[in-house]
C-alpha atoms as a PDB file:
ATOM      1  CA  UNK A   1     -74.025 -45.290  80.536  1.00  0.00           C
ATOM      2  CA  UNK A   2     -73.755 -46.138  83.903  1.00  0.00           C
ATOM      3  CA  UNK A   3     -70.224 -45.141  85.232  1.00  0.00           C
ATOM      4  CA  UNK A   4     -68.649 -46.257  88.497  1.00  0.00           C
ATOM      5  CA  UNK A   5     -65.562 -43.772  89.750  1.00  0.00           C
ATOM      6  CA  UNK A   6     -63.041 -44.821  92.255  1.00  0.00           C
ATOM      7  CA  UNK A   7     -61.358 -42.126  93.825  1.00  0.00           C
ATOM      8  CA  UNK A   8     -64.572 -39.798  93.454  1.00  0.00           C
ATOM      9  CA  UNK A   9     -63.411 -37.396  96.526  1.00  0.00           C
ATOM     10  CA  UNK A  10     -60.441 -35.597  94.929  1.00  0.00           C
ATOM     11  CA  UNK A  11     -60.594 -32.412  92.992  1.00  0.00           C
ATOM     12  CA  UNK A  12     -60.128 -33.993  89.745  1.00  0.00           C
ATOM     13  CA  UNK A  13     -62.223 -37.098  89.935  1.00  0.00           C
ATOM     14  CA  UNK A  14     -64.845 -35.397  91.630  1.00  0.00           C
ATOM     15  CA  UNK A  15     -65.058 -32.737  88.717  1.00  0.00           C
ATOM     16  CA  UNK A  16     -65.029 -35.819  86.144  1.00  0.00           C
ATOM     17  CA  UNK A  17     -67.985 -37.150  87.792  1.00  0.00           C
ATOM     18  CA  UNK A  18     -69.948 -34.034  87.691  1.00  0.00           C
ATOM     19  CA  UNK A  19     -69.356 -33.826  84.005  1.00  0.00           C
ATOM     20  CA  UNK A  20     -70.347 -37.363  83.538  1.00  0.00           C
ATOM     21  CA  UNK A  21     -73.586 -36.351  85.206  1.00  0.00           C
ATOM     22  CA  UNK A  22     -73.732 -33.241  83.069  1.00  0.00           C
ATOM     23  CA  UNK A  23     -73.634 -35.379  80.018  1.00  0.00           C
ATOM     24  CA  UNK A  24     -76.784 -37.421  81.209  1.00  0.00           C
ATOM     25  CA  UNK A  25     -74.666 -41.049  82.744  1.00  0.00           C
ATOM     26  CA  UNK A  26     -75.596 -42.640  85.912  1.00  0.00           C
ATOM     27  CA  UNK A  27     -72.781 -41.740  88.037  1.00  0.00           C
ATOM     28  CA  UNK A  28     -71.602 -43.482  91.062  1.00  0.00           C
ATOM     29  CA  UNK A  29     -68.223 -43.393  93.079  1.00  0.00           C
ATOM     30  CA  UNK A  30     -66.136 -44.574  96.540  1.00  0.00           C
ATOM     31  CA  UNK A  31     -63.422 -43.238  98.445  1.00  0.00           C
ATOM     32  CA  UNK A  32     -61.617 -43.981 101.298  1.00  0.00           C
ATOM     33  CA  UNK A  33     -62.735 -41.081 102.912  1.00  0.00           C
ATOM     34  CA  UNK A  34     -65.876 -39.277 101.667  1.00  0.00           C
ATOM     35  CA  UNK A  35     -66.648 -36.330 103.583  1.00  0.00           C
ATOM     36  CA  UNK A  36     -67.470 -32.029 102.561  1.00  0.00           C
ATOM     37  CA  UNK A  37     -67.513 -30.428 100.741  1.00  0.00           C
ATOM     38  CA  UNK A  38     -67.305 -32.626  97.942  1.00  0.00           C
ATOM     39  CA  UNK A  39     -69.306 -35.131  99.302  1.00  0.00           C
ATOM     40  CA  UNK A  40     -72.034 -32.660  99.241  1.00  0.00           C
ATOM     41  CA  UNK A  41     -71.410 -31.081  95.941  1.00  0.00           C
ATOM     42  CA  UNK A  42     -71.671 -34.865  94.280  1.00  0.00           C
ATOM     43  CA  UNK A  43     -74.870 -35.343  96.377  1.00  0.00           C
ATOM     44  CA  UNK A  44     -76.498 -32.281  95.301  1.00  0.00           C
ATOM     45  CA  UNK A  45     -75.850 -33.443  91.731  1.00  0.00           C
ATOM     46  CA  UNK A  46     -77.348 -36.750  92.076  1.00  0.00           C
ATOM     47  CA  UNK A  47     -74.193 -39.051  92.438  1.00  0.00           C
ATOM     48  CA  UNK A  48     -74.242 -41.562  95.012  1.00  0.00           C
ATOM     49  CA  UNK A  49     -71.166 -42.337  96.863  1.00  0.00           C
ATOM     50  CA  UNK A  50     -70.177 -44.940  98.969  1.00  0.00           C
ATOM     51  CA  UNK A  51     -67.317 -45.039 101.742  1.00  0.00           C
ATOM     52  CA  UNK A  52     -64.477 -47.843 101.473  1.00  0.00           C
ATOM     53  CA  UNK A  53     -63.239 -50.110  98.515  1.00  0.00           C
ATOM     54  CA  UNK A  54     -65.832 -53.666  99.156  1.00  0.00           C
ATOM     55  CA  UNK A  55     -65.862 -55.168  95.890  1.00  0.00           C
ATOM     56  CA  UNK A  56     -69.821 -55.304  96.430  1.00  0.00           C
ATOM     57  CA  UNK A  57     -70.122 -51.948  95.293  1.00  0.00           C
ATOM     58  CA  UNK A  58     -69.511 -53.488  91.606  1.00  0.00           C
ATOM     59  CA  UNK A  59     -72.747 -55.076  91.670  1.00  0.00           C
ATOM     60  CA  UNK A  60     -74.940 -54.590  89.874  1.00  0.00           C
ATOM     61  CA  UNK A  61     -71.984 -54.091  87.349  1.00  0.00           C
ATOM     62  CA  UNK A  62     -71.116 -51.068  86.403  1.00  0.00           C
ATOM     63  CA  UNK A  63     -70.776 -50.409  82.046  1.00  0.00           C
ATOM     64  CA  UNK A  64     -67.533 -48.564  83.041  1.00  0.00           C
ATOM     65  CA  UNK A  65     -65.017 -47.915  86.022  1.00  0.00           C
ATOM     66  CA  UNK A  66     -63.351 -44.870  85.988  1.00  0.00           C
ATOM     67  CA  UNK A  67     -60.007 -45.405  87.829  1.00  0.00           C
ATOM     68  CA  UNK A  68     -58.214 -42.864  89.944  1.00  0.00           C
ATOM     69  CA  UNK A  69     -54.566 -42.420  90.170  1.00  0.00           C
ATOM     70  CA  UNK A  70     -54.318 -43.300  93.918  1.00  0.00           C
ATOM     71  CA  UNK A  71     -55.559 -46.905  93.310  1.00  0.00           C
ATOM     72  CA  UNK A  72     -53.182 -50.003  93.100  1.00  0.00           C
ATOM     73  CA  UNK A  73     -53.644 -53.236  92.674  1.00  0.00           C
ATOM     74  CA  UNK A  74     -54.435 -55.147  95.896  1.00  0.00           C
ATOM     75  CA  UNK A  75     -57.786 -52.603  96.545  1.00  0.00           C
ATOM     76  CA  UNK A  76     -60.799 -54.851  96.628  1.00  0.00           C
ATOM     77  CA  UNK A  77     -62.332 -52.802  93.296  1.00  0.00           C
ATOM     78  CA  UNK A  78     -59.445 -53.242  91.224  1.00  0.00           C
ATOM     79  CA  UNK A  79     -59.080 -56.455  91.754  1.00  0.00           C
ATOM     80  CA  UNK A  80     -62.781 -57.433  91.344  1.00  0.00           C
ATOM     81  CA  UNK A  81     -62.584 -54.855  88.070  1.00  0.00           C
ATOM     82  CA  UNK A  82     -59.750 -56.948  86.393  1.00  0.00           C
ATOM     83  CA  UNK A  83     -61.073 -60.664  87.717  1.00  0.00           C
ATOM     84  CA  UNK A  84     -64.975 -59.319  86.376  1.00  0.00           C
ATOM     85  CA  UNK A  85     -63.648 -57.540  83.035  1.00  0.00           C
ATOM     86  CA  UNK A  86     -65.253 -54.852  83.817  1.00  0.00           C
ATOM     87  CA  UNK A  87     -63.816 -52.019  80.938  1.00  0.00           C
ATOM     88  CA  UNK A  88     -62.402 -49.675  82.860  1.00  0.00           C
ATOM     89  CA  UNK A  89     -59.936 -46.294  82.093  1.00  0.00           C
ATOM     90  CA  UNK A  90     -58.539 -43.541  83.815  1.00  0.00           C
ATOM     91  CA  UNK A  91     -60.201 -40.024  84.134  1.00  0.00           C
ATOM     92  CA  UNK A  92     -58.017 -38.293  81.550  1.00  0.00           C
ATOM     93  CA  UNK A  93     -58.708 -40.893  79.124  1.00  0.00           C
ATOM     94  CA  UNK A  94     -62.332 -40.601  79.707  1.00  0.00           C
ATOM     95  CA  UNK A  95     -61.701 -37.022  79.172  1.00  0.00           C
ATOM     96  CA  UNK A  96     -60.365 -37.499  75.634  1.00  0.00           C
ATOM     97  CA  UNK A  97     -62.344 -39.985  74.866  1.00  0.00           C
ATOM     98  CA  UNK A  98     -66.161 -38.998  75.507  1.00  0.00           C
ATOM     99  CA  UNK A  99     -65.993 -34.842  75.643  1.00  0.00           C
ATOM    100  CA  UNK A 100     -62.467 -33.776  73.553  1.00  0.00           C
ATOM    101  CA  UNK A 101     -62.867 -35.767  71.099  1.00  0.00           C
ATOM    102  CA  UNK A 102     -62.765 -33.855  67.792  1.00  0.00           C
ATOM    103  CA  UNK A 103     -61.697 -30.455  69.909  1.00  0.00           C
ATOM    104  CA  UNK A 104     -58.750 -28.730  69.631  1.00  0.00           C
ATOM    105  CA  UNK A 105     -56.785 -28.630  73.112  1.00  0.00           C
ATOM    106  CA  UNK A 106     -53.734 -26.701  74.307  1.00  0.00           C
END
């Protein structure tokens, strides 16, 4: 699966993205700021980033946008995410959804 994450510079969603990679998806991401050392933690794993919200980035289109918290409607991605119906989540849904499922969690 080929998974787009917005946000991909914070603890969290850069974590989620290095388990997505773990798991064998095609992981991309943008921030508004990408810099080290988590820039260079999601490089070393093979995840490309890009800097800035253009709605370009959504092409070719992704099979699923992982949204972070900090976004709101009016960025460029979400917009072009809910115009394109492009399925999208947030991470701790993906979290449920594709690695606890059928665990028990605390």
């Amino acid at each position: 699966m080929r998974i787009h994450i917005l946000g991909i510079c914070g603890t969290f969603m850069g974590g989620l993205a290095m388990l997505a990679r773990s798991l064998g998806h095609e992981v991309t991401g943008s921030d508004a700021n990408v810099y080290p050392p988590m820039s260079t933690l999601l490089e070393k794993q093979g995840i490309d980033l890009i800097q800035g919200y253009d709605a370009s980035q959504l092409d070719p289109q992704p099979d699923l946008v992982i949204i972070g918290n900090a976004m709101t409607r009016g960025n460029p991605c979400v917009e072009a995410v809910l115009e394109k119906n492009i399925p999208f989540m947030s991470g701790p849904q993906w979290l449920h959804d594709f690695v606890l499922r059928d665990r028990w969690v605390l």
